[in-house]
C-alpha atoms as a PDB file:
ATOM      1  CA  UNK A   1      -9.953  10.079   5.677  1.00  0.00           C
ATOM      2  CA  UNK A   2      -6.461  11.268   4.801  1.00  0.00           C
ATOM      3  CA  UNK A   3      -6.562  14.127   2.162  1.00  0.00           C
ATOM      4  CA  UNK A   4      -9.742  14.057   0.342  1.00  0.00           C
ATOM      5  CA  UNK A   5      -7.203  15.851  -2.543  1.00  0.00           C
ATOM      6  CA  UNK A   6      -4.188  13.983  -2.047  1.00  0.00           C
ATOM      7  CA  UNK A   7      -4.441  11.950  -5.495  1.00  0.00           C
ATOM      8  CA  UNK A   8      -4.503  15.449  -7.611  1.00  0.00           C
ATOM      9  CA  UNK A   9      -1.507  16.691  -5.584  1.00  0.00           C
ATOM     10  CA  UNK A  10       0.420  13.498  -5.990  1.00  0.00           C
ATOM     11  CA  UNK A  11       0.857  11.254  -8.832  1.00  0.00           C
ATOM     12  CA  UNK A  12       0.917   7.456  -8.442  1.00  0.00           C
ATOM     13  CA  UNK A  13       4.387   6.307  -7.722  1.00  0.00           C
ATOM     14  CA  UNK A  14       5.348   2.722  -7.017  1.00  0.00           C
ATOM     15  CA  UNK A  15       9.079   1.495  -5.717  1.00  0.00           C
ATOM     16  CA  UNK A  16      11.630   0.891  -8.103  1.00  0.00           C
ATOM     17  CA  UNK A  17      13.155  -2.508  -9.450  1.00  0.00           C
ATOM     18  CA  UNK A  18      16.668  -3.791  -9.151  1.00  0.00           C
ATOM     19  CA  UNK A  19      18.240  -4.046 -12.468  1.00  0.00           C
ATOM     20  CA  UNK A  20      17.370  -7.740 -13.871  1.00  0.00           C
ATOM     21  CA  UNK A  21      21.351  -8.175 -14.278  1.00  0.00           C
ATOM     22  CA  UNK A  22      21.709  -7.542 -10.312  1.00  0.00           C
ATOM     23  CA  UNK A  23      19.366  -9.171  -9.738  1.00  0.00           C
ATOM     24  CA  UNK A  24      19.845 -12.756 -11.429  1.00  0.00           C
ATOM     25  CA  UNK A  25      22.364 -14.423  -9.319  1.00  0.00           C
ATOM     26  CA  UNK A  26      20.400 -13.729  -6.480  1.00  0.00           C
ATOM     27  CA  UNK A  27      17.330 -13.980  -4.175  1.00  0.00           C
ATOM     28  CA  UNK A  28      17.145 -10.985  -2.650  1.00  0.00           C
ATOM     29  CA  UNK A  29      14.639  -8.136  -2.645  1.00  0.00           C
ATOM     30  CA  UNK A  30      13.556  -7.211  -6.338  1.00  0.00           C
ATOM     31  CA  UNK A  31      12.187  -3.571  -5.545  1.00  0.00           C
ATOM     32  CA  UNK A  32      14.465  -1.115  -3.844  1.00  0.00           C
ATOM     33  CA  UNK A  33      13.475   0.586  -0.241  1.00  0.00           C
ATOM     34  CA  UNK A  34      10.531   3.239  -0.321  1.00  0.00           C
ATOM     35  CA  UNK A  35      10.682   5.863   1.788  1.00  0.00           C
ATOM     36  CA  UNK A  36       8.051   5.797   4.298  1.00  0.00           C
ATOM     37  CA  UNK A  37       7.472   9.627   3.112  1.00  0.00           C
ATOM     38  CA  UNK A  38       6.899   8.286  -0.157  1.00  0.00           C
ATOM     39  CA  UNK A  39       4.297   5.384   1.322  1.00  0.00           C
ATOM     40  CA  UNK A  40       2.299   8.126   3.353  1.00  0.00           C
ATOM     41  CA  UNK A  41       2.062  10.847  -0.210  1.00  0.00           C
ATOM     42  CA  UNK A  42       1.053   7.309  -1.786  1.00  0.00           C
ATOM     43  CA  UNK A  43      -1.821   6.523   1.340  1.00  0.00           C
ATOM     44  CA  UNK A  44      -3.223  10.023   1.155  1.00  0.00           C
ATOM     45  CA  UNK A  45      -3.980   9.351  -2.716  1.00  0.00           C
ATOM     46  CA  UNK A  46      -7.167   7.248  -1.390  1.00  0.00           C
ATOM     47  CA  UNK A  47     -10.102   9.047  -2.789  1.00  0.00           C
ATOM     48  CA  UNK A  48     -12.429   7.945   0.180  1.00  0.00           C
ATOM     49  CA  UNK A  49     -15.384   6.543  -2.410  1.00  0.00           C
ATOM     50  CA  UNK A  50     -18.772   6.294  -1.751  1.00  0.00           C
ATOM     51  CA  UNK A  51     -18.335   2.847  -2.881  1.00  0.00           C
ATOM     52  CA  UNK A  52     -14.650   1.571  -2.677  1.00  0.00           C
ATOM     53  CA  UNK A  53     -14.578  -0.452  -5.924  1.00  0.00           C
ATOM     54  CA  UNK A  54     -10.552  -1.521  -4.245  1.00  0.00           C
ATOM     55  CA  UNK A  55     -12.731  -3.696  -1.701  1.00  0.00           C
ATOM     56  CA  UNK A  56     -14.532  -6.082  -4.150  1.00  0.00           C
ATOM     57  CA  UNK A  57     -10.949  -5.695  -6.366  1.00  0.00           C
ATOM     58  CA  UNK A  58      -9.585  -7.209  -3.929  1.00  0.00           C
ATOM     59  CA  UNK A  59      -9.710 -11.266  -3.518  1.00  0.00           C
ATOM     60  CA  UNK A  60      -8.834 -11.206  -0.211  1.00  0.00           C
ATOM     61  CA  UNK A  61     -11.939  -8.430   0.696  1.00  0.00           C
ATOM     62  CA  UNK A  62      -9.050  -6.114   2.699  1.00  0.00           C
ATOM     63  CA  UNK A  63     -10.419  -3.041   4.038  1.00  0.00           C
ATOM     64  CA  UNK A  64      -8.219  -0.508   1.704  1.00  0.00           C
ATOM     65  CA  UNK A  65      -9.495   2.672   2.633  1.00  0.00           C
ATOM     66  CA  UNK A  66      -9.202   2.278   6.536  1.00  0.00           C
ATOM     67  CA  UNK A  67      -5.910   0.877   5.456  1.00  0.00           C
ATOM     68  CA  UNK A  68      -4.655   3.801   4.097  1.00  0.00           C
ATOM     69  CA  UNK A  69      -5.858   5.931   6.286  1.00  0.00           C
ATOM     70  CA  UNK A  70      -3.832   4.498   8.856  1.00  0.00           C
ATOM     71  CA  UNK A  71      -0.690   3.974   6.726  1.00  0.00           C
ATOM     72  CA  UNK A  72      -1.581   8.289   5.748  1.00  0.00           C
ATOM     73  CA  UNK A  73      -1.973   8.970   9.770  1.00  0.00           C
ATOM     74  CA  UNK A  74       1.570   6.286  10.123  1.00  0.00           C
ATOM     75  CA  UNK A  75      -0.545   3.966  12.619  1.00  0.00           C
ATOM     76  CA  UNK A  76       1.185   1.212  11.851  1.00  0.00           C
ATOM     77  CA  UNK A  77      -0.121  -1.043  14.022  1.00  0.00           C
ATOM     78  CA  UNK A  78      -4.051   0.073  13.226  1.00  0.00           C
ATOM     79  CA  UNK A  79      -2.559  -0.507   9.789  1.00  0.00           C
ATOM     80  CA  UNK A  80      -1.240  -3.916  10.428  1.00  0.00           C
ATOM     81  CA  UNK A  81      -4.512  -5.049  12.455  1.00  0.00           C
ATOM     82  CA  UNK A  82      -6.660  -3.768   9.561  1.00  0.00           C
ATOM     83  CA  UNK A  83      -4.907  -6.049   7.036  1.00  0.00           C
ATOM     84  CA  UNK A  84      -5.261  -8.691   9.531  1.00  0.00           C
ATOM     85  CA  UNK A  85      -8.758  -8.640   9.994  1.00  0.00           C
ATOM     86  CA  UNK A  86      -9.138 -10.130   6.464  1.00  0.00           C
ATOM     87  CA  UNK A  87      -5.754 -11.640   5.885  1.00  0.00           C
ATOM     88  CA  UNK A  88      -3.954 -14.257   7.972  1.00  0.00           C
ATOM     89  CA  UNK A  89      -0.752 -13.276   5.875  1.00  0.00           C
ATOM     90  CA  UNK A  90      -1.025 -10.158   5.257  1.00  0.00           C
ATOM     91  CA  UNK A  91       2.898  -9.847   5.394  1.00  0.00           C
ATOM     92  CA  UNK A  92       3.806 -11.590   1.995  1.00  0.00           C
ATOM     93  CA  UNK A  93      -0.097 -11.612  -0.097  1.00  0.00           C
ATOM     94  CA  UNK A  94       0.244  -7.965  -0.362  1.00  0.00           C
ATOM     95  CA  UNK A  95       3.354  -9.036  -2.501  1.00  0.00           C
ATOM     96  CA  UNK A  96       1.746 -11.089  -5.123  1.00  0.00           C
END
């Protein structure tokens, strides 16, 4: 399961946000790109618990540790047909 250490070697990092005054007249992306580099340091910070507290966090039941191990591995597809196991829209409810 990715690297049982990875979330003491990297801290939590999330994408950035377009400045609100950009941002106003428009309707375009609020977060700026992420490097998939950045997604895969952010994947391996999955601590692998005996009991994944992210699964009953999670109103939609996702499997997040399978998840990330995929996304940490880049399987993108496992990674897509994980999410979609649980999620018929898994493309925009990981958004809200």
């Amino acid at each position: 399961m990715g690297d049982p250490k990875g979330f003491m070697k990297a801290t939590r990092e999330l994408p950035k946000s377009r400045p609100p005054e950009e941002r106003i007249d428009d309707y375009r992306e609020i977060y700026l790109p992420f490097p998939i580099e950045k997604t895969v340091v952010q994947a391996a910070r999955c601590m692998d618990c005996g009991i994944p507290f992210c699964h009953s966090g999670c109103p939609l039941g996702n499997i997040i540790p399978e998840f990330n191990d995929a996304v940490y591995r880049e399987d993108w597809l496992l990674a897509y047909e994980i999410l979609a196991s649980t999620n018929n829209f898994p493309e925009f409810t990981g958004r809200i």
